[in-house]
Protein backbone atom coordinates (compact mmCIF):
# COMPACT_ATOMS: atom_id res chain seq x y z
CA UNK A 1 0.00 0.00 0.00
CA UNK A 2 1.21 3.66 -0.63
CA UNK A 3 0.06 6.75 0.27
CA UNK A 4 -2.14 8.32 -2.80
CA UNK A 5 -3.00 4.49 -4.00
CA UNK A 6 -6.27 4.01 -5.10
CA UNK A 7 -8.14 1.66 -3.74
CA UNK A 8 -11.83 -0.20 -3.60
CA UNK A 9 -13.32 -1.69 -0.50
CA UNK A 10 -16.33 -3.22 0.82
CA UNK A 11 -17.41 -1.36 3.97
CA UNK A 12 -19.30 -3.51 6.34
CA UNK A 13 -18.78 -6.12 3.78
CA UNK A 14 -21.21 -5.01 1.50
CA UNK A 15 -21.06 -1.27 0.79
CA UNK A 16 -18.63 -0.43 -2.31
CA UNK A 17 -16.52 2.43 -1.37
CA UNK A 18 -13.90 4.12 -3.29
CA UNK A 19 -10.79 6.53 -1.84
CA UNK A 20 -6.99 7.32 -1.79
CA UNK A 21 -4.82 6.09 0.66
CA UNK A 22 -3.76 8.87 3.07
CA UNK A 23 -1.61 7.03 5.81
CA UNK A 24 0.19 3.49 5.81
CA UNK A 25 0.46 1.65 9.39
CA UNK A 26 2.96 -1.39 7.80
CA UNK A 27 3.39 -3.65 11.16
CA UNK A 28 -0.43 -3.78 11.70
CA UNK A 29 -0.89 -4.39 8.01
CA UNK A 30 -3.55 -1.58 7.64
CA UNK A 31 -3.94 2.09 6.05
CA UNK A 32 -6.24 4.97 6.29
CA UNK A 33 -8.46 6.23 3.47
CA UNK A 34 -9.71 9.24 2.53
CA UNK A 35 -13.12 7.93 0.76
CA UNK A 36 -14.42 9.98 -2.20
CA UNK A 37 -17.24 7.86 -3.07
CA UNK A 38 -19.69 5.04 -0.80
CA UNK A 39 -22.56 3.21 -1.74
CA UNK A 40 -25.27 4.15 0.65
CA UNK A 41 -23.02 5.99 2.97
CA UNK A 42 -22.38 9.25 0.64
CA UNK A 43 -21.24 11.49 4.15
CA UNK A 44 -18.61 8.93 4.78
CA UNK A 45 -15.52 10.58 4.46
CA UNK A 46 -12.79 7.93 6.19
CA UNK A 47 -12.05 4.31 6.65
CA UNK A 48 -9.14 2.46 8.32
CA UNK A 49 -8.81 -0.87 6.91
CA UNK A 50 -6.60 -3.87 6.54
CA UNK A 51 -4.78 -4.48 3.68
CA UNK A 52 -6.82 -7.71 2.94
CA UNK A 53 -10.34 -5.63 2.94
CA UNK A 54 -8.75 -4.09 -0.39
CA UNK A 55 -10.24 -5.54 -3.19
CA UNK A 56 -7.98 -5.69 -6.11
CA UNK A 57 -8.96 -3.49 -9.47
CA UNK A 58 -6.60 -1.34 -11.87
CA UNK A 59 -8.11 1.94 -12.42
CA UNK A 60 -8.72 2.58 -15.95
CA UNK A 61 -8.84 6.46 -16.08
CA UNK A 62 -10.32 8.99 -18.91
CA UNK A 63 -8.00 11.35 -20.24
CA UNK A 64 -9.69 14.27 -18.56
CA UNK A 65 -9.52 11.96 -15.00
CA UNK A 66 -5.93 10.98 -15.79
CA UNK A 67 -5.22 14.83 -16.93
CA UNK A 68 -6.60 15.87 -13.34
CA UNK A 69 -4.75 13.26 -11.33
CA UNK A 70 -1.62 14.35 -13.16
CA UNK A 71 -2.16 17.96 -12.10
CA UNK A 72 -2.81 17.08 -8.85
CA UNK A 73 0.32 15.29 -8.14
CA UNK A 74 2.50 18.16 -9.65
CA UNK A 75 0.41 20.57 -7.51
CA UNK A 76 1.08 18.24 -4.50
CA UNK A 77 4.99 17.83 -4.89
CA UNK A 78 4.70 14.00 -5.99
CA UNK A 79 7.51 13.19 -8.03
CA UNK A 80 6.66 8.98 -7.64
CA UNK A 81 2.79 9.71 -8.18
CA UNK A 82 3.61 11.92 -10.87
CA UNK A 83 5.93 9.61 -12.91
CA UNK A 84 3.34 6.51 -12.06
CA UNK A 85 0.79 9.08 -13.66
CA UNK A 86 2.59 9.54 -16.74
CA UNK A 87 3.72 6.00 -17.44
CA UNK A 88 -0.24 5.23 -17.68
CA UNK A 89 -0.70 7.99 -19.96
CA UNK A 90 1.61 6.83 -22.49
């Protein structure tokens, strides 16, 4: 898991909810998210989870998504996110 990672999740086991990854705890095999989309739940704004509640997807961005992540990482400093960024765009 890395901070700014993408990731799906099932909240409660059955709500599909969709955020970044804002913090990493390694040793108890868990991360925070920051979600920007739940099913059912649209004021949730954070989860913790375990790494094994992630469920497994590549994103497949639009341009104009990929265009705005892009920005977003060079606004943010994000040399790693950036360059993952732009490898997808080629």
């Amino acid at each position: 898991m890395k901070v700014g990672q993408w990731v799906h999740t099932k909240y409660m086991g059955k709500h599909d909810c969709v955020g970044f990854v804002t913090s990493n705890y390694p040793d108890f095999k868990r991360c925070k998210i920051r979600v920007t989309k739940c099913e059912n739940h649209p004021r949730m704004k954070w989860l913790e989870i375990s790494y094994s509640d992630v469920i497994s997807d590549s994103p497949d961005f639009t341009r104009v998504e990929l265009d705005s992540l892009i920005d977003l990482a060079l606004a943010t400093y994000d040399r790693d996110w950036f360059e993952e960024l732009t490898m997808q765009n080629e």
